[in-house]
PDB file of N, CA and C in Angstrom:
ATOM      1  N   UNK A   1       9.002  -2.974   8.292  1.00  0.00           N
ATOM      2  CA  UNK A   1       9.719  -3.458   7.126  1.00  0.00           C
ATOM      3  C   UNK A   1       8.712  -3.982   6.111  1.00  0.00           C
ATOM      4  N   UNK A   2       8.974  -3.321   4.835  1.00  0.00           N
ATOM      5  CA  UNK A   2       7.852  -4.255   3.433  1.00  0.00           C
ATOM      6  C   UNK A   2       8.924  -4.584   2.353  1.00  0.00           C
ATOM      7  N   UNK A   3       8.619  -5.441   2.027  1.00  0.00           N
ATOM      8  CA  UNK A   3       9.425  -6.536   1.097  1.00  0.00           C
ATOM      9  C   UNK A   3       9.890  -5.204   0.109  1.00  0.00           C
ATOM     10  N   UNK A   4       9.913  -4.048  -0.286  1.00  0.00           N
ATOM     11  CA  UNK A   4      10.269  -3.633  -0.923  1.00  0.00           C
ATOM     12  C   UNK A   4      12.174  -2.901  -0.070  1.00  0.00           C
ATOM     13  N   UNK A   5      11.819  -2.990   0.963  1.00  0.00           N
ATOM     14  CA  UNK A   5      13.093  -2.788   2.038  1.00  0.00           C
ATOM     15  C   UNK A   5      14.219  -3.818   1.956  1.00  0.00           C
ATOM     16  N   UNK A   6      13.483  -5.086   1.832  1.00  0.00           N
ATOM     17  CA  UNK A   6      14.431  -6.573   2.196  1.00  0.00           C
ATOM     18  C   UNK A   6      15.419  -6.868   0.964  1.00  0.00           C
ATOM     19  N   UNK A   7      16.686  -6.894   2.044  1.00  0.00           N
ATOM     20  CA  UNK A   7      17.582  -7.421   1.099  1.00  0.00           C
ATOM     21  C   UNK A   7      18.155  -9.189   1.482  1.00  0.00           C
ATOM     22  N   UNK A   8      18.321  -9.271   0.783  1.00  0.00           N
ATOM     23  CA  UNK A   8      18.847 -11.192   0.601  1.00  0.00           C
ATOM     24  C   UNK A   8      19.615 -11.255   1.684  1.00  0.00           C
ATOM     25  N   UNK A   9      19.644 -12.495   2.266  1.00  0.00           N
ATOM     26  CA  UNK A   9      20.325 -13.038   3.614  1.00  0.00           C
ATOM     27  C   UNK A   9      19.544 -12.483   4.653  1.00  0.00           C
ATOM     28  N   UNK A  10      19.382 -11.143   4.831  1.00  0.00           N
ATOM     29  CA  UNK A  10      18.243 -10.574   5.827  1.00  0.00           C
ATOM     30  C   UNK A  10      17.448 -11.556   6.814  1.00  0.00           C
ATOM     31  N   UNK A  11      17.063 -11.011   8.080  1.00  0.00           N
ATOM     32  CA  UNK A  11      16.099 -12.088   8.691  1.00  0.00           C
ATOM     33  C   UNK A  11      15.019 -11.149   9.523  1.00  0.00           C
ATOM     34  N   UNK A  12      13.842 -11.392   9.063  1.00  0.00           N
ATOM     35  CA  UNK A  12      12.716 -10.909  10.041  1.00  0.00           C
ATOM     36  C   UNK A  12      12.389 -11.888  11.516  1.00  0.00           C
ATOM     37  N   UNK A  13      12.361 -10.659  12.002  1.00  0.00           N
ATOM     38  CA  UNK A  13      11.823 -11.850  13.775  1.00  0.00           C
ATOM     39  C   UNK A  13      10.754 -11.462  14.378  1.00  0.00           C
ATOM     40  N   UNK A  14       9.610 -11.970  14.481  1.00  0.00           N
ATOM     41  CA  UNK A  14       8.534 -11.621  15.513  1.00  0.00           C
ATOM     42  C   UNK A  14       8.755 -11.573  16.828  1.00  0.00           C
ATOM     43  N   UNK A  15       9.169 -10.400  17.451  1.00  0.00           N
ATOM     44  CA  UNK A  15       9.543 -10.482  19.190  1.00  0.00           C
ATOM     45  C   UNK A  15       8.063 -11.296  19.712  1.00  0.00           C
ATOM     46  N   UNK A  16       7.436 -11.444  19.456  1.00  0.00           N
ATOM     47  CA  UNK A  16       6.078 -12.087  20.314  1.00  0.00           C
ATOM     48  C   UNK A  16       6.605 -13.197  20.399  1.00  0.00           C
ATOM     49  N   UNK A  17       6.295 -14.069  19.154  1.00  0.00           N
ATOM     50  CA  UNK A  17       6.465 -15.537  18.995  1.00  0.00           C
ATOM     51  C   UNK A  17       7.111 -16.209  18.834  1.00  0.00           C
ATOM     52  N   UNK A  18       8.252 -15.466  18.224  1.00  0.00           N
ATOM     53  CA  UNK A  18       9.715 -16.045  18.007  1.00  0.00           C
ATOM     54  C   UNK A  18      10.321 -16.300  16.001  1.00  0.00           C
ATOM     55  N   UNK A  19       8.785 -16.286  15.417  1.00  0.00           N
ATOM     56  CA  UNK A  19       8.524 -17.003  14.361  1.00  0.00           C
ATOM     57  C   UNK A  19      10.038 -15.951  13.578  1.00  0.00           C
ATOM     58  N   UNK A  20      10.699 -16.239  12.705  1.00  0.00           N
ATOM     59  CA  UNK A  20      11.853 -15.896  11.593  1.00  0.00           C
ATOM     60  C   UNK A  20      11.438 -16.303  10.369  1.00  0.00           C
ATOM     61  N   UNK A  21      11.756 -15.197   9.394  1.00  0.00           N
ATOM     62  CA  UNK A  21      11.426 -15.213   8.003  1.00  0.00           C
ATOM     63  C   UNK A  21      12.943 -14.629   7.607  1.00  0.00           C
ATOM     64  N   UNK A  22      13.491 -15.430   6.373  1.00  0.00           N
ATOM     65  CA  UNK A  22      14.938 -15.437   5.751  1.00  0.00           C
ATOM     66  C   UNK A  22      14.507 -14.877   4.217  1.00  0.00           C
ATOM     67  N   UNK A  23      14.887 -13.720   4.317  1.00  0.00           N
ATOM     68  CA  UNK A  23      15.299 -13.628   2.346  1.00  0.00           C
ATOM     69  C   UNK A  23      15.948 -13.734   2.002  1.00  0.00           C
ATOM     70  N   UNK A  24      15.528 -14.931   0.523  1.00  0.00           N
ATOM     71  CA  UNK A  24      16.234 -15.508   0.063  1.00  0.00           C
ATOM     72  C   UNK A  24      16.543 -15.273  -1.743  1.00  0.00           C
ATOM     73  N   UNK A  25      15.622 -14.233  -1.672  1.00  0.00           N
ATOM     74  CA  UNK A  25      15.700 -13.862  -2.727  1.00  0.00           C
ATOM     75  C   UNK A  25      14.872 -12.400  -2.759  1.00  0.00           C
ATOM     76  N   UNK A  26      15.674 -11.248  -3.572  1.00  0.00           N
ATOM     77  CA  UNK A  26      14.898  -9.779  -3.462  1.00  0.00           C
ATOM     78  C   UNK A  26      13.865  -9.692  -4.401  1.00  0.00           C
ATOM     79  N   UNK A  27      13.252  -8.894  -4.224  1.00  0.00           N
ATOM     80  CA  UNK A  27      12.174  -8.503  -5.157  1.00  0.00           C
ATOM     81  C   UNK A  27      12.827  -7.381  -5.975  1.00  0.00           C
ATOM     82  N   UNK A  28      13.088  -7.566  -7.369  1.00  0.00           N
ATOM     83  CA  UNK A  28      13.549  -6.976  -8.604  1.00  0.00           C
ATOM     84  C   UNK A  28      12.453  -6.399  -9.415  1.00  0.00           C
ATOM     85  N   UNK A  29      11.553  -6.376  -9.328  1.00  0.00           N
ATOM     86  CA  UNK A  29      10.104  -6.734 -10.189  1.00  0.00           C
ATOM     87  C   UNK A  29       9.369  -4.978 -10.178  1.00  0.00           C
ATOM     88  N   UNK A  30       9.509  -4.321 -11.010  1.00  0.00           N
ATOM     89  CA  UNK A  30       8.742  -3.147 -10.811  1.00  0.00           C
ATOM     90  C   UNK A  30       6.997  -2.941  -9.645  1.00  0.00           C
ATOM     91  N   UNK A  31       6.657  -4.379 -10.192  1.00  0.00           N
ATOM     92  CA  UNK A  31       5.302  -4.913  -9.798  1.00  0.00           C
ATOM     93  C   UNK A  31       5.276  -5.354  -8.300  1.00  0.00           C
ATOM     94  N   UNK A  32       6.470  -5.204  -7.854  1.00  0.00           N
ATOM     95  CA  UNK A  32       6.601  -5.780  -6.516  1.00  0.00           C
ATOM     96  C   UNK A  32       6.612  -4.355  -5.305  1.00  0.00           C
ATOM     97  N   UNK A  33       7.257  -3.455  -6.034  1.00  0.00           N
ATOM     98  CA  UNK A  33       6.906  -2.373  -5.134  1.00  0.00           C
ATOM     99  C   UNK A  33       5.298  -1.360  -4.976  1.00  0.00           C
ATOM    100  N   UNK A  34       4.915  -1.613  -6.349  1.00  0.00           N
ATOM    101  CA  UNK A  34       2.803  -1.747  -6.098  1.00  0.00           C
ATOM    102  C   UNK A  34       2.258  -2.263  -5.437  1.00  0.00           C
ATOM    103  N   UNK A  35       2.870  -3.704  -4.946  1.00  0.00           N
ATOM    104  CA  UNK A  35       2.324  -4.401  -4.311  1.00  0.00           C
ATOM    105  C   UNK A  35       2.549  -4.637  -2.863  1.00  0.00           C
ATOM    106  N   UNK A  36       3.775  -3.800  -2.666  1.00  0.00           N
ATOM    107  CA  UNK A  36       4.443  -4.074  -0.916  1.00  0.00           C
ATOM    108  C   UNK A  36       3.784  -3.049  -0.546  1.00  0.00           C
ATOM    109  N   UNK A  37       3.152  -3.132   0.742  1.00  0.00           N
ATOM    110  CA  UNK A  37       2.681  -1.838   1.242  1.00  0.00           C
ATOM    111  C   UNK A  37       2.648  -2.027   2.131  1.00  0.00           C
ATOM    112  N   UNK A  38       2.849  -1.278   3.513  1.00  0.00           N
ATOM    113  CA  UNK A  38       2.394  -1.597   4.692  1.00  0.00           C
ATOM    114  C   UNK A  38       3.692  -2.829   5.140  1.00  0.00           C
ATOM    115  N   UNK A  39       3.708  -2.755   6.844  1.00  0.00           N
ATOM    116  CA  UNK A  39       4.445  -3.373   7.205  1.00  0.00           C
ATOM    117  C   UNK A  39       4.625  -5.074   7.355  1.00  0.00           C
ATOM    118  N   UNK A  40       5.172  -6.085   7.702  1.00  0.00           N
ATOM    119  CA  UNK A  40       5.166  -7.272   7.113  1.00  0.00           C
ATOM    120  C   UNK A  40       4.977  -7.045   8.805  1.00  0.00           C
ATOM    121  N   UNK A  41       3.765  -8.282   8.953  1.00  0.00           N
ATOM    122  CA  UNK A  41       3.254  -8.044  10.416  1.00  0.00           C
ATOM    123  C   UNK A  41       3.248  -9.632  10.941  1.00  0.00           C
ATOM    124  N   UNK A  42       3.132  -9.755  12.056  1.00  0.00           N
ATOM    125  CA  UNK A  42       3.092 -11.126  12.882  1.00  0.00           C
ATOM    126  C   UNK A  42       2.513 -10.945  14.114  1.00  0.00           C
ATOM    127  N   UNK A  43       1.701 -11.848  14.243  1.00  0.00           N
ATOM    128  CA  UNK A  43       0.846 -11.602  16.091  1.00  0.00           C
ATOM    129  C   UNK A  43       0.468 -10.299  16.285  1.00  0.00           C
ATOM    130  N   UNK A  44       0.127  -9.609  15.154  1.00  0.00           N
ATOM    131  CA  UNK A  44      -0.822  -8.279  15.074  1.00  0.00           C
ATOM    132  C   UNK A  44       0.164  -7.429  15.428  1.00  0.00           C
ATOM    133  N   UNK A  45       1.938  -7.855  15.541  1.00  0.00           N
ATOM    134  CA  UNK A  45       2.865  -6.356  15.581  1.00  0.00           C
ATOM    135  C   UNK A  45       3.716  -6.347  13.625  1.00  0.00           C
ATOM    136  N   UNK A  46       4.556  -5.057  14.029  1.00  0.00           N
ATOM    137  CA  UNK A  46       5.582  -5.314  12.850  1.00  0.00           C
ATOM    138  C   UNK A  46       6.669  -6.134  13.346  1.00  0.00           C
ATOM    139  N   UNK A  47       7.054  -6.677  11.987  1.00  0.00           N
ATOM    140  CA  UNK A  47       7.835  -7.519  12.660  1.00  0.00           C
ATOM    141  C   UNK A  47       9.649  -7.303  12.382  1.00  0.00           C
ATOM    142  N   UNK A  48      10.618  -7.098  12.762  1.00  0.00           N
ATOM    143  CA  UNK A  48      11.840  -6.099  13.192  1.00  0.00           C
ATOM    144  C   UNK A  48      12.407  -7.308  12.212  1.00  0.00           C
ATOM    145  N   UNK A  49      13.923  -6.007  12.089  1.00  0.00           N
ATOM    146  CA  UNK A  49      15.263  -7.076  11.583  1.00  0.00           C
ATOM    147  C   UNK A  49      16.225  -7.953  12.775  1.00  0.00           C
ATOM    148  N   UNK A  50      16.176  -8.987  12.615  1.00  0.00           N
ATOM    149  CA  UNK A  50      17.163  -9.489  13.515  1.00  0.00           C
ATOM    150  C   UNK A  50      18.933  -9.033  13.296  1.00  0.00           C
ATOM    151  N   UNK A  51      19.083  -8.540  14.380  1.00  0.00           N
ATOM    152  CA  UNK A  51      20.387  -8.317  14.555  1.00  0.00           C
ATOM    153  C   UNK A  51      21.811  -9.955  14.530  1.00  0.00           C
TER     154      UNK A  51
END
């Protein structure tokens, strides 16, 4: 998943560590999809949508 995927309310979960990331707001920004690349990573994995 790269922030250009994430939609609001959404929750990322690191199966390793447990750690959760909430969006809380999307990226609208032309400049934001130049800049997302690659997967949003934690404890050296990607890190999944929580169900």
């Amino acid at each position: 998943m790269n922030c250009t995927n994430l939609k609001q309310g959404q929750t990322l979960i690191c199966e390793r560590c447990g750690l959760e990331l909430k969006v809380v707001s999307e990226c609208e920004d032309e400049r934001c999809s130049m800049g997302c690349t690659g997967d949003m990573d934690c404890c050296g994995e990607p890190m999944k949508l929580k169900e």
